[in-house]
Protein backbone atom coordinates (compact mmCIF):
# COMPACT_ATOMS: atom_id res chain seq x y z
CA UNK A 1 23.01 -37.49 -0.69
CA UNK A 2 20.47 -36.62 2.16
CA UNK A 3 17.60 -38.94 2.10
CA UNK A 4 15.14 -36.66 2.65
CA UNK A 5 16.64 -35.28 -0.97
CA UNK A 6 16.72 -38.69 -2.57
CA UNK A 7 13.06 -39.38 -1.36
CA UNK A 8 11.35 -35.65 -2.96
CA UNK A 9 13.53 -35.90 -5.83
CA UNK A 10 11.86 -39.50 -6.70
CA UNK A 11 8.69 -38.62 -5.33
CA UNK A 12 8.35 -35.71 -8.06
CA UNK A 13 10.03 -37.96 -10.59
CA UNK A 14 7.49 -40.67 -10.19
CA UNK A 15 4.90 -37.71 -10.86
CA UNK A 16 6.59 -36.66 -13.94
CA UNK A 17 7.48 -37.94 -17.21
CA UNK A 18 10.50 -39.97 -17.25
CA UNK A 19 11.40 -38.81 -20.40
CA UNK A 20 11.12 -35.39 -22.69
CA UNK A 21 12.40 -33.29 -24.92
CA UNK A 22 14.24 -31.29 -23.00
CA UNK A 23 16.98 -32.53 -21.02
CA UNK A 24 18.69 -30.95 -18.43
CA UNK A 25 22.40 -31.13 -17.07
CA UNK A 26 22.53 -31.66 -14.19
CA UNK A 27 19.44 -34.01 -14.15
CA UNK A 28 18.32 -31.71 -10.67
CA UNK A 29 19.68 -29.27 -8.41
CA UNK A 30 20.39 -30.48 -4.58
CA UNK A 31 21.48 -27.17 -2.60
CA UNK A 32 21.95 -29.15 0.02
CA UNK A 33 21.98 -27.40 3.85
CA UNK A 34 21.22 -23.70 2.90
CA UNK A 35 20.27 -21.10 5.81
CA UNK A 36 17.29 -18.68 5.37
CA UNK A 37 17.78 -15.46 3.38
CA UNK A 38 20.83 -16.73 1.46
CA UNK A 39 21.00 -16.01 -2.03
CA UNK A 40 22.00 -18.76 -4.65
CA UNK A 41 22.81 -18.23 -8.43
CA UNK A 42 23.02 -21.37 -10.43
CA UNK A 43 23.37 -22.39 -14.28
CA UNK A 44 21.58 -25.67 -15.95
CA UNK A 45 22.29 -26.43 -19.06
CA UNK A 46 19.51 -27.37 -21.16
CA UNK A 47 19.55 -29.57 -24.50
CA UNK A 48 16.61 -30.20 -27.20
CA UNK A 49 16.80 -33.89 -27.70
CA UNK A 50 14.09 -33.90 -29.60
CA UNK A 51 13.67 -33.39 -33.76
CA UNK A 52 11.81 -30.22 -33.78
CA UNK A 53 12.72 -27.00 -32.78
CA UNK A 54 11.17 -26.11 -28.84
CA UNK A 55 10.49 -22.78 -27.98
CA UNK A 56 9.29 -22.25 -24.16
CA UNK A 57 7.12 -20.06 -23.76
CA UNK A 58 6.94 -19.52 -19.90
CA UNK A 59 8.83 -21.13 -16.91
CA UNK A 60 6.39 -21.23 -14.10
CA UNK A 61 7.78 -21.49 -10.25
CA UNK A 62 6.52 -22.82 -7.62
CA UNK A 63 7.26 -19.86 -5.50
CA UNK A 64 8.59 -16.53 -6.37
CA UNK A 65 11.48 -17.33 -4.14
CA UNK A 66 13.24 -18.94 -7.81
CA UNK A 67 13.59 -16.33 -11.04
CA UNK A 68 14.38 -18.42 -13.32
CA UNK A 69 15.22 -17.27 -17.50
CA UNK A 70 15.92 -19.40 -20.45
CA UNK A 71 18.68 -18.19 -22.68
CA UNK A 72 17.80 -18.90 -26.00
CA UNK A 73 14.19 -19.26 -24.92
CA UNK A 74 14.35 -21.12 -28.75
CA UNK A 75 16.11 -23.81 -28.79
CA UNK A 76 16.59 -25.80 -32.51
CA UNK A 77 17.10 -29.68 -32.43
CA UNK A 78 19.99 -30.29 -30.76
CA UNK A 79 20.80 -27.17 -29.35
CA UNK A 80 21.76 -26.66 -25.96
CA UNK A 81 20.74 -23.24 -23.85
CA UNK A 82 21.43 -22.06 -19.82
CA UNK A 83 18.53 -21.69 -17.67
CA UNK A 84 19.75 -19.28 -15.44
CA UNK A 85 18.56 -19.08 -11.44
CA UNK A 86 18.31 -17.31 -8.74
CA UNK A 87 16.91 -18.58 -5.77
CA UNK A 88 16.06 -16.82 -2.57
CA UNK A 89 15.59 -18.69 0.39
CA UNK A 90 14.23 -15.60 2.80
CA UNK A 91 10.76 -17.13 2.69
CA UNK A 92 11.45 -20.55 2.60
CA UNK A 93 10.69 -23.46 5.52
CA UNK A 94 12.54 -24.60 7.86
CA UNK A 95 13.75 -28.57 7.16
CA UNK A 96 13.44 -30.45 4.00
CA UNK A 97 12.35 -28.48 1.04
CA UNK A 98 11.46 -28.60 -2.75
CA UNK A 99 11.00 -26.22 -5.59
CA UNK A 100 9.54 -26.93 -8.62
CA UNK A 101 10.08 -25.00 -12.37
CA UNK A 102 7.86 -26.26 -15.20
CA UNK A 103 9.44 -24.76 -18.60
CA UNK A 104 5.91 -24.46 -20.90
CA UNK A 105 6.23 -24.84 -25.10
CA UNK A 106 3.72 -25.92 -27.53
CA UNK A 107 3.24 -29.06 -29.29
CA UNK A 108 1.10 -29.90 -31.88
CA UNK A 109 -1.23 -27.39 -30.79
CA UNK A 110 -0.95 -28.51 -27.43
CA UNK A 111 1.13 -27.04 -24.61
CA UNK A 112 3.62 -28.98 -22.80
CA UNK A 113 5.50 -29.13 -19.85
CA UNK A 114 8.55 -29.86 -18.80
CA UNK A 115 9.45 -30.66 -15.13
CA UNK A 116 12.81 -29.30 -12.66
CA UNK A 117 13.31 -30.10 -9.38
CA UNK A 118 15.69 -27.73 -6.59
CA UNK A 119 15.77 -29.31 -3.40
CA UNK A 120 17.72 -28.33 -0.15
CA UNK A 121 17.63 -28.83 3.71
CA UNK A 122 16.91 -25.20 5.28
CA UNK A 123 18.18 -24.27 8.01
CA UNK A 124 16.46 -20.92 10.06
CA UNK A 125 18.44 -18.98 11.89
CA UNK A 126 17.23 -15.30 10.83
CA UNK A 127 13.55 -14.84 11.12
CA UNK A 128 12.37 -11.97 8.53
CA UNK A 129 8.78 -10.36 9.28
CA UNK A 130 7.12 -10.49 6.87
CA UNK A 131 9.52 -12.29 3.98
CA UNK A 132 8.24 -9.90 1.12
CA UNK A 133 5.60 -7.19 1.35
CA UNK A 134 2.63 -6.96 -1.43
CA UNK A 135 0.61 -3.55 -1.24
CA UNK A 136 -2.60 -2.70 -3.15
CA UNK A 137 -4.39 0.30 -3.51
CA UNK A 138 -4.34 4.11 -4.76
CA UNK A 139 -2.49 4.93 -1.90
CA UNK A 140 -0.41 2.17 -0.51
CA UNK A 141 0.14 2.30 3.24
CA UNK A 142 3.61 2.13 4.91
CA UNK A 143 4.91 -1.29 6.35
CA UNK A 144 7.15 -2.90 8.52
CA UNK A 145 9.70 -5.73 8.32
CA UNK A 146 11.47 -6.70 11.41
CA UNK A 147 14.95 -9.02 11.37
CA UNK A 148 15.23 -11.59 14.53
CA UNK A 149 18.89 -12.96 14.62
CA UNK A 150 18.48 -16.22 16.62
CA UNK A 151 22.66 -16.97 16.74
CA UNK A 152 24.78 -15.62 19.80
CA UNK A 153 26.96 -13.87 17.40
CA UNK A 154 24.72 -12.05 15.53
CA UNK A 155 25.09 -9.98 11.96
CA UNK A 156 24.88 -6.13 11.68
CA UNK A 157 23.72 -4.36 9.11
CA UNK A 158 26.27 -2.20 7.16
CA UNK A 159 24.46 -0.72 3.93
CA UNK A 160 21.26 -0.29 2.77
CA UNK A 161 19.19 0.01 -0.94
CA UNK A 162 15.93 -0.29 -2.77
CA UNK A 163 15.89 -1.05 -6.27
CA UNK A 164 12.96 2.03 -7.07
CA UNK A 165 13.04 5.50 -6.47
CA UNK A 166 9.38 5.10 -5.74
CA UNK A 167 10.38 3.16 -2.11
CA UNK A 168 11.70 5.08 0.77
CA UNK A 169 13.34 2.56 3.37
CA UNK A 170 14.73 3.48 6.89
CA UNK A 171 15.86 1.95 10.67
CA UNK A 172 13.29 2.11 13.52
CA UNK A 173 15.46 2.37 16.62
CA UNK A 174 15.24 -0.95 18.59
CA UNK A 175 13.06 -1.44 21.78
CA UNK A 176 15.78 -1.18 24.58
CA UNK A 177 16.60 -4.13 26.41
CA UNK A 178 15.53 -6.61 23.95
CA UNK A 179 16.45 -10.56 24.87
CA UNK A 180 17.50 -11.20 21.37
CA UNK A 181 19.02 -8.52 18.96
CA UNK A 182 16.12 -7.43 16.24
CA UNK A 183 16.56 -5.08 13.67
CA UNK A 184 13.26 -3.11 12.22
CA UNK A 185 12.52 -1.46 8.67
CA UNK A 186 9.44 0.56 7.68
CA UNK A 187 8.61 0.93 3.69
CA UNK A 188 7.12 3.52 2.72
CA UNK A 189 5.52 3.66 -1.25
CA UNK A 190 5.70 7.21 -2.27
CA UNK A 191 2.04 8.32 -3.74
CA UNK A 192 3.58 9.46 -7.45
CA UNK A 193 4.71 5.98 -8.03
CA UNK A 194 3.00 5.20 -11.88
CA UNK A 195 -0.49 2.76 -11.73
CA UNK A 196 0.49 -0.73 -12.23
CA UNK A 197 2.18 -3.59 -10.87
CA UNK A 198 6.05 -3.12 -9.61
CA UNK A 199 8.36 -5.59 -8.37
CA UNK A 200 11.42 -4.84 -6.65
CA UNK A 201 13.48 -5.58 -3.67
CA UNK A 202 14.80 -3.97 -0.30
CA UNK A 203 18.68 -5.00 0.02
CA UNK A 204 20.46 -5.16 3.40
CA UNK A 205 24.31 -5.19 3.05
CA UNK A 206 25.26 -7.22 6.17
CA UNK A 207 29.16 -7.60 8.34
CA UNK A 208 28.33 -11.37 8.15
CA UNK A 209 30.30 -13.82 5.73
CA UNK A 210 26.82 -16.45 5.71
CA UNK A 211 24.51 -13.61 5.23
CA UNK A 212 26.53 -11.19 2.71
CA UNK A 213 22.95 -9.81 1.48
CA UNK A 214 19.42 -10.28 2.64
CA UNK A 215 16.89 -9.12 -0.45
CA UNK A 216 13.35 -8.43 0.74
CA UNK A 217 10.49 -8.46 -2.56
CA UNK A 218 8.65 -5.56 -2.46
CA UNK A 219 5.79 -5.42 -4.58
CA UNK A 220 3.30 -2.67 -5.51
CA UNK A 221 -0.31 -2.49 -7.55
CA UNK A 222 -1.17 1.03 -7.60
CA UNK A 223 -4.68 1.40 -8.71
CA UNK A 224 -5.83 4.33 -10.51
CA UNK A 225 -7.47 6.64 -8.32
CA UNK A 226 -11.52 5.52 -9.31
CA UNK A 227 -13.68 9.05 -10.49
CA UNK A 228 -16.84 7.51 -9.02
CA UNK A 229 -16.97 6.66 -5.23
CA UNK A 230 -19.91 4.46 -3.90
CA UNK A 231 -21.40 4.91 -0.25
CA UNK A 232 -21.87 2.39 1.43
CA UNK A 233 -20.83 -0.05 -1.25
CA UNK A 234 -22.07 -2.97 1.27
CA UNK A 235 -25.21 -2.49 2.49
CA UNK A 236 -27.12 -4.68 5.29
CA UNK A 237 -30.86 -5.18 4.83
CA UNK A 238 -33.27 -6.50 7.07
CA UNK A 239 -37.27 -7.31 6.54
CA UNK A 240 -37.44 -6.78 10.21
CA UNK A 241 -35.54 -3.84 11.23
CA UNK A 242 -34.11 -2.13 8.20
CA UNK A 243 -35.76 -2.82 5.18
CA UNK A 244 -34.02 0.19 2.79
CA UNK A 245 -30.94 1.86 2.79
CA UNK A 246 -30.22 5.15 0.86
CA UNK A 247 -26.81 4.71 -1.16
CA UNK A 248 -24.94 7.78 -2.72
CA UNK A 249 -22.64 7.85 -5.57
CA UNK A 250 -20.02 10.76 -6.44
CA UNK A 251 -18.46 11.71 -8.94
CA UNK A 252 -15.03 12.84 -7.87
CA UNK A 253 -14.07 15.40 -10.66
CA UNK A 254 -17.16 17.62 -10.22
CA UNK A 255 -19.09 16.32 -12.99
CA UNK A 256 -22.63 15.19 -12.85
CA UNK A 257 -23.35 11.34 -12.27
CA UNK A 258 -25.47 10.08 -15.60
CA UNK A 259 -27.19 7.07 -14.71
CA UNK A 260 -28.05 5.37 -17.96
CA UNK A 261 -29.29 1.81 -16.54
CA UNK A 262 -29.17 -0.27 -13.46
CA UNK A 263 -29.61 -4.03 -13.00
CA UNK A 264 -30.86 -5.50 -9.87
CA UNK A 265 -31.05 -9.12 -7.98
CA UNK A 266 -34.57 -10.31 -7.44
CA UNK A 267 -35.71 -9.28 -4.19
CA UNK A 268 -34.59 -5.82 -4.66
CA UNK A 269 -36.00 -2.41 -5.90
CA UNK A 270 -34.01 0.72 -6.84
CA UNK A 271 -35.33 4.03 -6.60
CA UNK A 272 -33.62 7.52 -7.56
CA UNK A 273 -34.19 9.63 -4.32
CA UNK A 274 -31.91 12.72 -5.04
CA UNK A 275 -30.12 14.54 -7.17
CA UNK A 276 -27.22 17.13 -6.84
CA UNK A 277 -24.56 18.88 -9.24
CA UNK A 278 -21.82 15.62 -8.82
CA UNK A 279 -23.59 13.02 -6.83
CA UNK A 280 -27.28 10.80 -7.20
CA UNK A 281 -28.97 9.25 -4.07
CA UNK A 282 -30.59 5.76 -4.37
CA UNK A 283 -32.87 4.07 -2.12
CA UNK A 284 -32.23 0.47 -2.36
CA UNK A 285 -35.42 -1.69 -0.84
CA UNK A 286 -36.58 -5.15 -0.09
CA UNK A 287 -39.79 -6.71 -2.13
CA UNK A 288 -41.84 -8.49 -0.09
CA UNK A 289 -43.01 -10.65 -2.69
CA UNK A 290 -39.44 -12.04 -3.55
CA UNK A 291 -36.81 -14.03 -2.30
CA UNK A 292 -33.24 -12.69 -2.17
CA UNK A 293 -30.21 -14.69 -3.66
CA UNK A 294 -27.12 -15.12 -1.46
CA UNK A 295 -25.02 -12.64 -3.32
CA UNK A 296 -27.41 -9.82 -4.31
CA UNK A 297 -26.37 -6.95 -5.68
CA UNK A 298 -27.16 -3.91 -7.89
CA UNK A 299 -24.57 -2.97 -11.16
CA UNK A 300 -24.92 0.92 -12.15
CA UNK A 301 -24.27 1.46 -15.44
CA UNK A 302 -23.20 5.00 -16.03
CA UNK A 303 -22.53 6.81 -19.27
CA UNK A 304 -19.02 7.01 -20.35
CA UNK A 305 -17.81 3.70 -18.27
CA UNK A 306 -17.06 0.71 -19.68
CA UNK A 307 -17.54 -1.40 -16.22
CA UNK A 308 -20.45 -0.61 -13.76
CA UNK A 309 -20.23 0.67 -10.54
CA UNK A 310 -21.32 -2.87 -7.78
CA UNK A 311 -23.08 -2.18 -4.76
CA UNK A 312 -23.35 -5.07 -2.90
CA UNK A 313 -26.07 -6.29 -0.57
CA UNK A 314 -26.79 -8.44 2.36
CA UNK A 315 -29.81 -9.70 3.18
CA UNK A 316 -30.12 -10.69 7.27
CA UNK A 317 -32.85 -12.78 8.40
């Protein structure tokens, strides 16, 4: 065994119980020398030693690099189930590494944890930019992911897939005359994708035996498109130069904007200015008398909404 394995496996030991109700076979997983982007599946059998029946409740990672599911997530005394995983190392560092899975159940109206340890040596010799793409937003905006192959004999891609019909994935030609061969991909989120959060992948099918498949997380939060739109939702005040700033609020079906309440920091005064068929103008101003806290800001309550509307405020010397 490596000792650069030997030493994080009983470094995280000596952090965790030496004992517990769950016991796992094997003990922990060494990978060993594994090369970025490869894709491992492994099996770990996992026995309730102790007298009550455990049911885990979560299995956190330490990284989303490692799924990892419990099969029976209830295990009876003495039972035995398989926590399945699959580990990818795309966004994983270079040299000695160590992933951690804590399987969470309740005890005695407590929750505990139980401690697993994946360790490996990796080895970079494809640089993926960036290793997994997270977009936010009503209308999520396209990005790029380029693929450096550092080797002489480098891979080439032979097939390509996305796990959603909500992605669309394609090749931007190479830069001619490039030192090193690099491969680029944009992403593009297609606007009808349903609000929420999606997780999926981009797979490249590859020529190379090492790197069979390279699988690229891709994961969306569309946000539902907001009826009320707020501007400036910053605004800068200053005693010396600006000391109000009108503010305008819209509603974006057409309706009119019903203003039931509005709560203010100290320091700050809130007048109606203007009125029009979908849309109020407020004058936000400075009090003289008052000091302003650090994070002012002024929370429209409007009829119909459950959360109000922030516009926040700055306050410059």
């Amino acid at each position: 065994m490596h000792k650069f394995v030997l030493a994080n496996i009983l470094g995280l030991l000596l952090y965790c119980p030496a004992q517990g109700q769950l016991q796992f076979t094997p003990a922990y997983l060494d990978l060993g020398d594994i090369k970025t982007g490869q894709v491992f599946s492994h099996q770990i059998k996992v026995t309730n030693s102790s007298a009550e029946p455990i049911s885990v409740q979560e299995i956190k990672a330490s990284c989303g690099c490692v799924r990892p599911v419990l099969e029976p997530s209830t295990l009876s005394p003495g039972a035995t189930g398989i926590l399945k995983l699959e580990i990818n190392s795309l966004s994983a560092s270079e040299g000695p590494t160590t992933f951690g899975l804590k399987l969470r159940f309740p005890e005695n109206g407590q929750i505990k944890e139980q401690p697993f340890v994946i360790t490996a040596r990796v080895i970079q010799e494809l640089i993926v930019t960036p290793t997994s793409i997270t977009s936010y937003g009503e209308k999520p905006r396209p990005q790029t992911i380029t693929i450096l192959d550092k080797r002489a004999k480098t891979f080439r891609p032979v097939k390509l897939e996305r796990t959603s019909p909500y992605l669309d994935v394609s090749w931007i030609e190479p830069i001619a005359k490039q030192p090193q061969p690099q491969y680029a991909l944009q992403v593009n989120v297609r606007e009808d994708i349903p609000t929420g959060r999606h997780d999926h992948e981009v797979i490249i099918y590859t020529d190379d035996a090492e790197y069979p498949v390279l699988r690229i997380p891709i994961s969306v939060v569309k946000k539902a498109k907001s009826r009320y739109v707020v501007s400036p939702y910053l605004v800068s005040l200053s005693r010396s130069v600006a000391a109000s700033r009108s503010v305008t609020v819209r509603d974006q079906h057409g309706q009119g904007v019903d203003i039931e309440r509005y709560e203010a920091s100290p320091g700050l005064i809130v007048n109606m200015t203007a009125q029009a068929a979908a849309s109020v103008t407020l004058q936000i101003k400075l009090d003289a008398s008052q000091e302003v806290p650090a994070d002012a800001k002024v929370s429209l309550f409007l009829r119909g909404q459950t959360e109000p509307l922030k516009i926040l405020v700055n306050v410059d010397p």
